[in-house]
C-alpha atoms as a PDB file:
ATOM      1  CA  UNK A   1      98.184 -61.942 -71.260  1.00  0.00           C
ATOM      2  CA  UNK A   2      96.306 -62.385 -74.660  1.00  0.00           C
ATOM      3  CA  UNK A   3      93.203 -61.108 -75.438  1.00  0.00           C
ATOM      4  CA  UNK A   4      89.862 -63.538 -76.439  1.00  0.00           C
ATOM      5  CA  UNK A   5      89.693 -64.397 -79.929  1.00  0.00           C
ATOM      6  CA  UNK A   6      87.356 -62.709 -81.930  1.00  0.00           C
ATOM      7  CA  UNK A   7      86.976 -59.231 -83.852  1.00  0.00           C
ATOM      8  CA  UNK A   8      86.047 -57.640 -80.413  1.00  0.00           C
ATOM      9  CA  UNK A   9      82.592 -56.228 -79.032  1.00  0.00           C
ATOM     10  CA  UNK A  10      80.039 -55.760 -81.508  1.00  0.00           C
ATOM     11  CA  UNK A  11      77.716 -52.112 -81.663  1.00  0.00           C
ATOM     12  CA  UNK A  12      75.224 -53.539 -79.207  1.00  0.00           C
ATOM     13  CA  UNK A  13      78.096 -54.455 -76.803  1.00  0.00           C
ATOM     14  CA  UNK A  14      79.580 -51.187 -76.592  1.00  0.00           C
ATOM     15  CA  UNK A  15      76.151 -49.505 -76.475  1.00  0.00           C
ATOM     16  CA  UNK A  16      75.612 -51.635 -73.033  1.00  0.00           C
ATOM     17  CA  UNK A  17      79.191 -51.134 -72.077  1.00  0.00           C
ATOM     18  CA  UNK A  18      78.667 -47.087 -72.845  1.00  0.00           C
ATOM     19  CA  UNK A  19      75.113 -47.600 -70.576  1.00  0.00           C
ATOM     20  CA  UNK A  20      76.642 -48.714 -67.912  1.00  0.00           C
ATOM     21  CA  UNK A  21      79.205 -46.485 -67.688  1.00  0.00           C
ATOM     22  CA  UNK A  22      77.264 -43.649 -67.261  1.00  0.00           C
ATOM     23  CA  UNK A  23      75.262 -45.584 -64.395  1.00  0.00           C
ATOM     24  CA  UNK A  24      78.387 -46.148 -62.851  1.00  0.00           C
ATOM     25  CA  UNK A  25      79.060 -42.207 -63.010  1.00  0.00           C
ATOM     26  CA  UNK A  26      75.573 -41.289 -61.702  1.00  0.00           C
ATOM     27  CA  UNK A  27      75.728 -43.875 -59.155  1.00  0.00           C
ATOM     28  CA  UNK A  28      79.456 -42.123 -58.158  1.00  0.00           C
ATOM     29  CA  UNK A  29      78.056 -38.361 -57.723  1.00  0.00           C
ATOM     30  CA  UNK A  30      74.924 -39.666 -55.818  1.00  0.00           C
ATOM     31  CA  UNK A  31      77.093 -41.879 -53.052  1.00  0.00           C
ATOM     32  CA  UNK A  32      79.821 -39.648 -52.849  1.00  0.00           C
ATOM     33  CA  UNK A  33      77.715 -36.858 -51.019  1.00  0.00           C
ATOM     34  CA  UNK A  34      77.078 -39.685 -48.020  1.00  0.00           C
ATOM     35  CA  UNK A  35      79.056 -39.952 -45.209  1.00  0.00           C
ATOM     36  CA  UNK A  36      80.605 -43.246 -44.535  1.00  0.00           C
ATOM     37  CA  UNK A  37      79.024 -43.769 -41.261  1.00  0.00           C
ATOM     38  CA  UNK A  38      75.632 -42.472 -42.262  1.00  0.00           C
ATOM     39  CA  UNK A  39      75.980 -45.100 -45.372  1.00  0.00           C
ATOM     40  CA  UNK A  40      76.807 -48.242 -42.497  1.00  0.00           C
ATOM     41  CA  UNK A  41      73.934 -47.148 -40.484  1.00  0.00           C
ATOM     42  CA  UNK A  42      71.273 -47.766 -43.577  1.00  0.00           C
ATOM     43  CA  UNK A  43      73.481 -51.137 -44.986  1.00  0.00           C
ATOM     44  CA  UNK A  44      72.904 -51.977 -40.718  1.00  0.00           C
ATOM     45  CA  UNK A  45      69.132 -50.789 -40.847  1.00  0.00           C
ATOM     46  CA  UNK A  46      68.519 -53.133 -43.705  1.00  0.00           C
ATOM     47  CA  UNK A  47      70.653 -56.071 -42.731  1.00  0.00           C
ATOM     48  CA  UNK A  48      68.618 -56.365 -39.516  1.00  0.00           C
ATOM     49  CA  UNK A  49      65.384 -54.339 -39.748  1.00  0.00           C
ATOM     50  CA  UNK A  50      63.833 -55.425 -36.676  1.00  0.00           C
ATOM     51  CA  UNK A  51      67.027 -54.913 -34.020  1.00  0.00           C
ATOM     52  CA  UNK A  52      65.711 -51.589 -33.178  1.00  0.00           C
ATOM     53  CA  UNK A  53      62.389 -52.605 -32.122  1.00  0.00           C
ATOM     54  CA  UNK A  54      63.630 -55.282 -30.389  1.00  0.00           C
ATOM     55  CA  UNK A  55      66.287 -53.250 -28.482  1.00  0.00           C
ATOM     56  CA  UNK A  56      62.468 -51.435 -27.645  1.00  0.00           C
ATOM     57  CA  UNK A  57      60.743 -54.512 -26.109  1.00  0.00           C
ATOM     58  CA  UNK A  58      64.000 -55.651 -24.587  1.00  0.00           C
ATOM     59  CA  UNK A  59      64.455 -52.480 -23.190  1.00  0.00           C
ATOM     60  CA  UNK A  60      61.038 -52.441 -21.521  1.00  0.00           C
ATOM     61  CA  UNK A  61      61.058 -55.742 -20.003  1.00  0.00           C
ATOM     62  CA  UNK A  62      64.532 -54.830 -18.172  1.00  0.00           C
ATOM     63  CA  UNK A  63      63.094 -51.966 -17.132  1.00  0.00           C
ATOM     64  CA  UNK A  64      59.733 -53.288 -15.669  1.00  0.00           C
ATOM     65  CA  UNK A  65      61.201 -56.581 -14.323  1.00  0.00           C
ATOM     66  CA  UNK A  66      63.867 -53.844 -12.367  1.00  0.00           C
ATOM     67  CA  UNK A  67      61.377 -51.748 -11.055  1.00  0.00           C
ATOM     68  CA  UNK A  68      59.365 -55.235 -10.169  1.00  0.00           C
ATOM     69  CA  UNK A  69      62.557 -56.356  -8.236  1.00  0.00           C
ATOM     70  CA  UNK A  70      62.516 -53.276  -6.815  1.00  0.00           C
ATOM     71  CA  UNK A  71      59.609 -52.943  -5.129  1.00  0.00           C
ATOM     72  CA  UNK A  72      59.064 -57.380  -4.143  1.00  0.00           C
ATOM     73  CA  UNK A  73      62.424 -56.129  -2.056  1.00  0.00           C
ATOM     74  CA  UNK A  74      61.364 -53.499  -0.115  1.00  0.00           C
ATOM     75  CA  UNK A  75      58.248 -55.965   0.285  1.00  0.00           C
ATOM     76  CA  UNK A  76      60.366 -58.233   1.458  1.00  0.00           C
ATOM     77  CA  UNK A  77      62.268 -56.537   4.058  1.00  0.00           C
ATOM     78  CA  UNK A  78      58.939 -55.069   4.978  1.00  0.00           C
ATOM     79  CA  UNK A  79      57.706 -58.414   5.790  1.00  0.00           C
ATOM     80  CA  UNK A  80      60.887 -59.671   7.284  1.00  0.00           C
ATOM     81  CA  UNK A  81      61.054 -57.008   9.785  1.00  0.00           C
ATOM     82  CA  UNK A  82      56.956 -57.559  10.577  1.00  0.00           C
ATOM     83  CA  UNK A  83      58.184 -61.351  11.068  1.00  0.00           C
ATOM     84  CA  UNK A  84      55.568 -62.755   7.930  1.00  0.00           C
ATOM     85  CA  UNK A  85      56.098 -65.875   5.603  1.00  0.00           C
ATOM     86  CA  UNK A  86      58.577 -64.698   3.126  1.00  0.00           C
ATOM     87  CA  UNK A  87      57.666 -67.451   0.906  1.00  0.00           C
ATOM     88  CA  UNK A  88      55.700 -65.370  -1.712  1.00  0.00           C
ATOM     89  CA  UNK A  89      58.033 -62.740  -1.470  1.00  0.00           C
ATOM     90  CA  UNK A  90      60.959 -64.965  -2.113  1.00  0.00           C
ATOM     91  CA  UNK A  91      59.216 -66.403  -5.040  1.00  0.00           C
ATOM     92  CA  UNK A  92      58.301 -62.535  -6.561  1.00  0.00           C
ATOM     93  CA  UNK A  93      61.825 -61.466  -6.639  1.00  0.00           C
ATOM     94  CA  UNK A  94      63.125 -64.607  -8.140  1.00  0.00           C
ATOM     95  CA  UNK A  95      60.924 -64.465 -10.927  1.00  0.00           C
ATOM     96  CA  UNK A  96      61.651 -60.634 -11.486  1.00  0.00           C
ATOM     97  CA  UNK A  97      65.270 -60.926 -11.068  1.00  0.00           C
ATOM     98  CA  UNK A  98      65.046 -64.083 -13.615  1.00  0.00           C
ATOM     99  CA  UNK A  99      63.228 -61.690 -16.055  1.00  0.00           C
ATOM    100  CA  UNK A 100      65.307 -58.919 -15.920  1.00  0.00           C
ATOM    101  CA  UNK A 101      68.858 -61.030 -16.072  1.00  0.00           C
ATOM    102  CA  UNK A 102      66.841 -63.454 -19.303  1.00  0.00           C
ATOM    103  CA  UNK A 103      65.483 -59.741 -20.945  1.00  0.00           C
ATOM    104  CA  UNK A 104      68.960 -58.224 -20.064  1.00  0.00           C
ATOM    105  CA  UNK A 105      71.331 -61.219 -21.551  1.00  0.00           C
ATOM    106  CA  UNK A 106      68.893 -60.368 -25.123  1.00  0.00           C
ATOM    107  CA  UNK A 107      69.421 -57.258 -24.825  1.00  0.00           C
ATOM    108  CA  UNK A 108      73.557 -57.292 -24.354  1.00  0.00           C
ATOM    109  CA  UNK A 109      73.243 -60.031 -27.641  1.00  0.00           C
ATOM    110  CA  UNK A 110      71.533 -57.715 -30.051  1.00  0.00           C
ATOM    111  CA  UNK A 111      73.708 -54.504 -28.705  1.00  0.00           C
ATOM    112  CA  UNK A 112      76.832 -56.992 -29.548  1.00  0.00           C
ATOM    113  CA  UNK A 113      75.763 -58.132 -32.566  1.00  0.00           C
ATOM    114  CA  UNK A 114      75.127 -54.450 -33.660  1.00  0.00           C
ATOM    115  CA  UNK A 115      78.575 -53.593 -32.562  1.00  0.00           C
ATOM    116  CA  UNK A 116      79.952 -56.187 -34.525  1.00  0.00           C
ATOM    117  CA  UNK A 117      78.611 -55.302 -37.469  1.00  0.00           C
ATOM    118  CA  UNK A 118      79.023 -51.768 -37.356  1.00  0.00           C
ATOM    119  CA  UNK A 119      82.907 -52.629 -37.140  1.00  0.00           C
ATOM    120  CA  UNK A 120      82.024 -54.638 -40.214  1.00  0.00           C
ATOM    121  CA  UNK A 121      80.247 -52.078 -42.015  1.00  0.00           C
ATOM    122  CA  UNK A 122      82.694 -49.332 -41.237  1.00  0.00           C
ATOM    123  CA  UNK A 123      85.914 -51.484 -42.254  1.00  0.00           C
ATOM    124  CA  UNK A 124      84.200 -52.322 -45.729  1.00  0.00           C
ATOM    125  CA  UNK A 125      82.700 -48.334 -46.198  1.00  0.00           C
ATOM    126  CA  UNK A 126      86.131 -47.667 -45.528  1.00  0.00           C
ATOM    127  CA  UNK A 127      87.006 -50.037 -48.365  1.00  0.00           C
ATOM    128  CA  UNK A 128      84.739 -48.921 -50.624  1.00  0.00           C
ATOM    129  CA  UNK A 129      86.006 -44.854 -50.246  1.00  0.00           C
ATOM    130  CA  UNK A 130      89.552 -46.450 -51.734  1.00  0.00           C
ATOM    131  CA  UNK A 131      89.555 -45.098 -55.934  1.00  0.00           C
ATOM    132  CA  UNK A 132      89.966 -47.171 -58.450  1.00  0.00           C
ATOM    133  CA  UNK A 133      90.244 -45.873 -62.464  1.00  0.00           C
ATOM    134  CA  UNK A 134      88.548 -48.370 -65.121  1.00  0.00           C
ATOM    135  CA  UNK A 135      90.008 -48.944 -68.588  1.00  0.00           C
ATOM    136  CA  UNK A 136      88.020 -45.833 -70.011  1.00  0.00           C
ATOM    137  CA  UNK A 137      90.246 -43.690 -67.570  1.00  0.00           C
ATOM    138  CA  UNK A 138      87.035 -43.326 -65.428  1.00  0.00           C
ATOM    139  CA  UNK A 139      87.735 -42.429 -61.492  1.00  0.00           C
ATOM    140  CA  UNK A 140      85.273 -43.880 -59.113  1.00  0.00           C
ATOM    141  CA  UNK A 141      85.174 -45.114 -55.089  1.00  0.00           C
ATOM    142  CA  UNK A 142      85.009 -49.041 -54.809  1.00  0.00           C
ATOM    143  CA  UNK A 143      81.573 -48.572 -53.601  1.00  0.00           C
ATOM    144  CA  UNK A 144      80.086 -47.355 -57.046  1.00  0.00           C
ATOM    145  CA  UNK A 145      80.717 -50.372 -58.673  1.00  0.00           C
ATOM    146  CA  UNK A 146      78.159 -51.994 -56.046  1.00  0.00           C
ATOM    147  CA  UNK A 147      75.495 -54.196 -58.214  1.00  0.00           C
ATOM    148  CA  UNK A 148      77.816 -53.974 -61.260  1.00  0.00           C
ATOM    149  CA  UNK A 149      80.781 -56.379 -60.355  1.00  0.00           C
ATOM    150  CA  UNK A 150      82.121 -58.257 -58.278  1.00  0.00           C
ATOM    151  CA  UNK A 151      84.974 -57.109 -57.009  1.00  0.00           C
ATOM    152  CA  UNK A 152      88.062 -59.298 -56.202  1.00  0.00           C
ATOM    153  CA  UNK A 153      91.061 -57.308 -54.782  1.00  0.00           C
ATOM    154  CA  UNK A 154      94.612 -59.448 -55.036  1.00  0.00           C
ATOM    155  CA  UNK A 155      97.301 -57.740 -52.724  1.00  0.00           C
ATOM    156  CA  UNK A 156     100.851 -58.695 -52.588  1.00  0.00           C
ATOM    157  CA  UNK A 157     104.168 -58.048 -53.685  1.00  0.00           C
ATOM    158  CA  UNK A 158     104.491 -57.288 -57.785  1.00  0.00           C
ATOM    159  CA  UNK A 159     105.567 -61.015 -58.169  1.00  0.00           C
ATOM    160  CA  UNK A 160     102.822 -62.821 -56.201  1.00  0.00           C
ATOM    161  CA  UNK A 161     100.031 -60.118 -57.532  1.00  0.00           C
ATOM    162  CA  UNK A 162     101.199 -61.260 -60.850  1.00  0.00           C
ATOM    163  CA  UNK A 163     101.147 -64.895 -60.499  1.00  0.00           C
ATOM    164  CA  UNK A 164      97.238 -64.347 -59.201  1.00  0.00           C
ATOM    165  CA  UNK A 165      95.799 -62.822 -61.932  1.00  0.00           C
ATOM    166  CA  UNK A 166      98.254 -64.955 -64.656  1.00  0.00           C
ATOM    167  CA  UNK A 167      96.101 -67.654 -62.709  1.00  0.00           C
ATOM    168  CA  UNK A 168      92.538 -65.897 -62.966  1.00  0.00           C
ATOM    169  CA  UNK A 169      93.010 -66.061 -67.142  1.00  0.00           C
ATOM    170  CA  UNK A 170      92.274 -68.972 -68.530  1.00  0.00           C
ATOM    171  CA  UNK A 171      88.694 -68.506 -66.688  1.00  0.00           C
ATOM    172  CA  UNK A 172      88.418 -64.895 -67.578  1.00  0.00           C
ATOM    173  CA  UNK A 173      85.461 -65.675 -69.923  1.00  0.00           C
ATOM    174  CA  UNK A 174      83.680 -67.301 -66.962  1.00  0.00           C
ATOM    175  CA  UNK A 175      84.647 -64.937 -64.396  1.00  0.00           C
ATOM    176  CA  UNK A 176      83.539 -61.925 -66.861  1.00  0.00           C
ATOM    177  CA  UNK A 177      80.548 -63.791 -67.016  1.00  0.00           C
ATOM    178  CA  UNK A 178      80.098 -64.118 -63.211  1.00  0.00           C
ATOM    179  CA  UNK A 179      80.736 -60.226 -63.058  1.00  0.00           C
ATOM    180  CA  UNK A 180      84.053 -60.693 -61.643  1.00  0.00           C
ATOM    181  CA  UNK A 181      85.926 -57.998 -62.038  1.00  0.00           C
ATOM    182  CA  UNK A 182      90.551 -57.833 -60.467  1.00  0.00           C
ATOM    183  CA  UNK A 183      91.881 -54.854 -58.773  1.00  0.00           C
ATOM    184  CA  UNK A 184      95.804 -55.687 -58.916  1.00  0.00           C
ATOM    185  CA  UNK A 185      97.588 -54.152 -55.255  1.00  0.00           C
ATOM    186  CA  UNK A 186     101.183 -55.003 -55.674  1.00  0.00           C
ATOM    187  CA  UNK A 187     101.646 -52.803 -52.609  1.00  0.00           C
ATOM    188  CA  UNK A 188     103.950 -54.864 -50.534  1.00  0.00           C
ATOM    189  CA  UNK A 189     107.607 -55.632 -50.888  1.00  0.00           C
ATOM    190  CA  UNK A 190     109.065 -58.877 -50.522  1.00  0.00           C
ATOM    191  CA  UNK A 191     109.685 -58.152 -46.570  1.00  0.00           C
ATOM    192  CA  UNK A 192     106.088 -56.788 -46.126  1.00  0.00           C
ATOM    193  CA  UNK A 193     106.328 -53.073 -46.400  1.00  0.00           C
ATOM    194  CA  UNK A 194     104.854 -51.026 -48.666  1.00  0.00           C
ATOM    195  CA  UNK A 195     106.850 -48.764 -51.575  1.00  0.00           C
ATOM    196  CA  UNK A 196     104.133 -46.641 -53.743  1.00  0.00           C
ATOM    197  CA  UNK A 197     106.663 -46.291 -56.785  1.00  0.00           C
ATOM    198  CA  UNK A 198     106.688 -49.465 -57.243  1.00  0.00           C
ATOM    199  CA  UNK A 199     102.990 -50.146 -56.494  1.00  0.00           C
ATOM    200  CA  UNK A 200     102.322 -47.409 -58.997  1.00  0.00           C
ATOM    201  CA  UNK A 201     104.579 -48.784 -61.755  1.00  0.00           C
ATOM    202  CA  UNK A 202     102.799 -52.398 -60.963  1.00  0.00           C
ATOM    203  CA  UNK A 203      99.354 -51.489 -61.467  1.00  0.00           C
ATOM    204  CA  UNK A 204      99.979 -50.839 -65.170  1.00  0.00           C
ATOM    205  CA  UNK A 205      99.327 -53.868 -66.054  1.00  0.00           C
ATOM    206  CA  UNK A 206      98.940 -54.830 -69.583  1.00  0.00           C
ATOM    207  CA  UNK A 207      95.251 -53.893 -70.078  1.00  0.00           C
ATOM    208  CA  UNK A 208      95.703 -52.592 -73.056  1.00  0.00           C
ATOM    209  CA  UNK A 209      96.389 -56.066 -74.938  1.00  0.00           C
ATOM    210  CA  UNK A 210      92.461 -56.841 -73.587  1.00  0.00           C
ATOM    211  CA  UNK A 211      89.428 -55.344 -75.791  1.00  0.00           C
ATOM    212  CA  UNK A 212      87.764 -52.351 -74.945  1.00  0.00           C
ATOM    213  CA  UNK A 213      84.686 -53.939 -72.792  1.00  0.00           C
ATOM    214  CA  UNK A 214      87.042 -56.435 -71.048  1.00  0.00           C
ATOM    215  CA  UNK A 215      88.994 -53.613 -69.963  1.00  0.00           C
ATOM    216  CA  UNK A 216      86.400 -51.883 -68.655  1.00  0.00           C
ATOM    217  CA  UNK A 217      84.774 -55.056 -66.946  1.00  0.00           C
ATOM    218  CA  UNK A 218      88.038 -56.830 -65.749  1.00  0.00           C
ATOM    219  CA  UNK A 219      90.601 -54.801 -64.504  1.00  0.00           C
ATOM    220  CA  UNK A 220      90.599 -51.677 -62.689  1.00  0.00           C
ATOM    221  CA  UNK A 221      93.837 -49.873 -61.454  1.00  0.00           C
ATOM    222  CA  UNK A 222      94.052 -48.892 -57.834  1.00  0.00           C
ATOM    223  CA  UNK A 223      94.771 -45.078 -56.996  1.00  0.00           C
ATOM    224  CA  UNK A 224      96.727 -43.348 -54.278  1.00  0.00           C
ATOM    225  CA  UNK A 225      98.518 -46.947 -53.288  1.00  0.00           C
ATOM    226  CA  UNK A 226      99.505 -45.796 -49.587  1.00  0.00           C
ATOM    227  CA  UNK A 227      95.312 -46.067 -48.801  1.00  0.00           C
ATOM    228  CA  UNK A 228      94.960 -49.420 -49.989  1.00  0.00           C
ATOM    229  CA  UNK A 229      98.120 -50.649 -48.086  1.00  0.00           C
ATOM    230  CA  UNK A 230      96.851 -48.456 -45.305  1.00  0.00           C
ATOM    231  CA  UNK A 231      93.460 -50.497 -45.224  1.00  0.00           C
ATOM    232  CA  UNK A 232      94.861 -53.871 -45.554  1.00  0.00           C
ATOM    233  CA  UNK A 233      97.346 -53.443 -42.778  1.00  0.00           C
ATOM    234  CA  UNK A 234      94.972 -52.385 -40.587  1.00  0.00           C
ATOM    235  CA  UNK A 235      93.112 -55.822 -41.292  1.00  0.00           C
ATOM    236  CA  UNK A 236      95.981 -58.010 -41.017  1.00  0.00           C
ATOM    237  CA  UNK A 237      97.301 -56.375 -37.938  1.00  0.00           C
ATOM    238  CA  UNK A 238      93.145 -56.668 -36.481  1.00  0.00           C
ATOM    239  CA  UNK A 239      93.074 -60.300 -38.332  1.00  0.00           C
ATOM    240  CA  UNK A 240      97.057 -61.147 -37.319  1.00  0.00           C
ATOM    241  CA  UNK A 241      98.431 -62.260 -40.739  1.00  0.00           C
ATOM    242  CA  UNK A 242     101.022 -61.227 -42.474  1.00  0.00           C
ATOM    243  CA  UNK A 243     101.650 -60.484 -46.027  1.00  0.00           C
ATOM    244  CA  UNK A 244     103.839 -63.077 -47.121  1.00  0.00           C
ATOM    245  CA  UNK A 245     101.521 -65.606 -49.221  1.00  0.00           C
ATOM    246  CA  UNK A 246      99.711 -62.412 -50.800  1.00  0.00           C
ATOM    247  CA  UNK A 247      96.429 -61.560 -49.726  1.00  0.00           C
ATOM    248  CA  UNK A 248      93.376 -61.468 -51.636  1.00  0.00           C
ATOM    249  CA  UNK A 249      89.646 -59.863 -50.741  1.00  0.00           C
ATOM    250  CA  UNK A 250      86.339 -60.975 -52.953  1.00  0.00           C
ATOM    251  CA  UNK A 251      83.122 -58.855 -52.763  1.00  0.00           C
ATOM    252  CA  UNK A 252      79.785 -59.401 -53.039  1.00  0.00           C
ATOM    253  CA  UNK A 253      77.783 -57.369 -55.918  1.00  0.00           C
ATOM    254  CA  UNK A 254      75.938 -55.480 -52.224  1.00  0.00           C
ATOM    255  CA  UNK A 255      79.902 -54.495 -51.251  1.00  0.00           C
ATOM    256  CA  UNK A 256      80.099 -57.077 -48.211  1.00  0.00           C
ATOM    257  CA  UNK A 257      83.174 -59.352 -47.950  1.00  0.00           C
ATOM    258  CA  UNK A 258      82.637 -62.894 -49.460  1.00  0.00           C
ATOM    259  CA  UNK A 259      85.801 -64.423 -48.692  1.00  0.00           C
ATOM    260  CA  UNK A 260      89.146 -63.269 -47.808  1.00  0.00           C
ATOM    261  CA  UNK A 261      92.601 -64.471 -46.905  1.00  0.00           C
ATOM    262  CA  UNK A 262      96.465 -65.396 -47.686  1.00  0.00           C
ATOM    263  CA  UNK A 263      97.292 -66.674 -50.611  1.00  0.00           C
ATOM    264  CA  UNK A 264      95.820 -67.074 -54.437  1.00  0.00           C
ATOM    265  CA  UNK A 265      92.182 -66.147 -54.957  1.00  0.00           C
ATOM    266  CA  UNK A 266      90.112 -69.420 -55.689  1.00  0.00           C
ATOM    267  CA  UNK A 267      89.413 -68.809 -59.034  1.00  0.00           C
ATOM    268  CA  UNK A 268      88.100 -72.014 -59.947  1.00  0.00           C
ATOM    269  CA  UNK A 269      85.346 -71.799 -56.730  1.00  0.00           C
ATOM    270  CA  UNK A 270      84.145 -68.522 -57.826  1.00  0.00           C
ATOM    271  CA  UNK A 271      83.190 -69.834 -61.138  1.00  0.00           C
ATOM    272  CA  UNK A 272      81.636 -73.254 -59.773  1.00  0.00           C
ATOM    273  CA  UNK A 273      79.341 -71.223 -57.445  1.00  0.00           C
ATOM    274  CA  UNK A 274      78.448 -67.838 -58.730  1.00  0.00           C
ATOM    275  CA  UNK A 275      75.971 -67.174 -60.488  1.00  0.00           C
ATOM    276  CA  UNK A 276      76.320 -65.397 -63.938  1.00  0.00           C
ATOM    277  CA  UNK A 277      74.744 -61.735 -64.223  1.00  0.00           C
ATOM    278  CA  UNK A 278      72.650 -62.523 -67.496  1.00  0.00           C
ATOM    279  CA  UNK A 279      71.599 -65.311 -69.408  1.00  0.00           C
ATOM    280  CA  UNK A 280      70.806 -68.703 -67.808  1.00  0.00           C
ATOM    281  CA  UNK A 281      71.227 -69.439 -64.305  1.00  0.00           C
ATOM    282  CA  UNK A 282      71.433 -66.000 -64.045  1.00  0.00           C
ATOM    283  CA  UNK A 283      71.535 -64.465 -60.668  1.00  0.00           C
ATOM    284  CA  UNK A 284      68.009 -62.855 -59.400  1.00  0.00           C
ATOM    285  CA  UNK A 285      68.220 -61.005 -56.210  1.00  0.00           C
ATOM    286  CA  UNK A 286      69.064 -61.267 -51.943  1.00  0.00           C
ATOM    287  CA  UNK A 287      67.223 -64.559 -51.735  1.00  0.00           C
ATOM    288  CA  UNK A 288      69.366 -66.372 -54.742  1.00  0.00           C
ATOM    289  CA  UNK A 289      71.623 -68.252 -52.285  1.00  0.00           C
ATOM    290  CA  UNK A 290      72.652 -64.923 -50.999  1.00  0.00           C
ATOM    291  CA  UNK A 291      74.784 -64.040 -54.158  1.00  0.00           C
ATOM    292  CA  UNK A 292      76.556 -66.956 -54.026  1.00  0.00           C
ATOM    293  CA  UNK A 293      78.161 -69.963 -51.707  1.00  0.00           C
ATOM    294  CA  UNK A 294      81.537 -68.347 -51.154  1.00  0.00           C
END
């Protein structure tokens, strides 16, 4: 893998490259003191602000409609027993039992859809705990690099992993561009398991022939192997795939999953539809087509 033509990053370059390195650090001592489960309960909080108070209101209408039903039953009876037209009765309870099965049915959606995101925000705060070091031998969780880059992780065996990111070079201008920045897993053998010595070995990958800011912006080298190939087996056993094809994960710049599955990233789709991070067309914020189609 060459490096880009040129004499290499000029003072103003490395001053931004030096900048946001040490937001990157900051940002790592302030979201390592969170817990990963207090961290998906904000991400949840802000990805649907107004579940709670629905969940409220839901709750409420249940609850009257139930007590409602309730009490047009013992009515009811009361009536049947005194021998009276049950009509209006009849009519009461079907329009409380209605309200509490329509207000109930809401209420089961929302408590399912928080469920399922939870799940979603745990597996992915579980992702972003894994370590990665940069090219300027800097340690940091997955999760600090959250509005700097987007992350694309390529798992596989050391052939397929290679084959991946060979692929991802020609359009490594574009993808630096696009903030796109490889974490290389060749954490599976050719039959699927895992073997960390050669996962280790792997991962030293020849950074060093890039310049100093595209090493800091384009590769990063997994640590402790067995947690990465810990993660992604959990999702392929949850997901049913196997390894065989390789496996690749993007990220958005917020940390959710953009795409995912077997096989070679799609280079070529990231850089038709994501935005660059400066310059024209640049990206802007949440309501920019959501960072991105894919």
């Amino acid at each position: 893998m060459s490096a880009r033509s040129g004499s290499g990053p000029g003072p103003s370059s490395a001053r931004a490259s030096l900048k946001a390195s040490r937001r990157l650090c900051i940002r790592a001592s302030q979201t390592s003191k969170i817990p990963e489960k207090d961290t998906a309960k904000l991400r949840s909080e802000v990805e649907a602000p107004f579940r709670a108070f629905r969940l409220v209101i839901f709750g409420f209408f249940v609850v009257s409609a139930s007590i409602g039903l309730t009490l047009a039953t013992v009515q009811t009876l009361g009536d049947l027993i005194k021998g009276k037209e049950l009509t209006k009765d009849l009519q009461n309870i079907g329009i409380d039992g209605a309200a509490a099965a329509f207000f109930g049915f809401l209420s089961k959606r929302d408590l399912d859809a928080r469920e399922k995101q939870m799940t979603r925000l745990m597996r992915e705060e579980s992702l972003g705990a894994l370590q990665v070091e940069l090219g300027n031998r800097k340690r940091l969780r997955l999760r600090d690099l959250r509005s700097f880059a987007r992350v694309v992780l390529v798992a596989g065996t050391p052939d397929q992993v290679e084959a991946a990111v060979s692929q991802a070079d020609p359009m490594r201008t574009d993808l630096l561009d696009r903030g796109v920045m490889v974490v290389p897993l060749p954490i599976f053998d050719a039959d699927g398991s895992g073997s960390g010595v050669q996962s280790t070995a792997a991962a030293e990958s020849s950074i060093e022939e890039l310049s100093k800011e595209e090493a800091l912006k384009w590769r990063a080298k997994p640590l402790q192997p067995e947690k990465w190939r810990a993660w992604f087996s959990e999702q392929m056993k949850s997901a049913g795939v196997s390894p065989e094809r390789g496996l690749y994960v993007g990220l958005r710049l917020d940390g959710r999953v953009r795409a995912s599955g077997a096989g070679m990233p799609p280079w070529p789709a990231f850089v038709a539809q994501l935005a660059p991070l400066k310059g024209e067309g640049a990206w802007t914020g949440f309501f920019d087509v959501f960072d991105g189609r894919i």
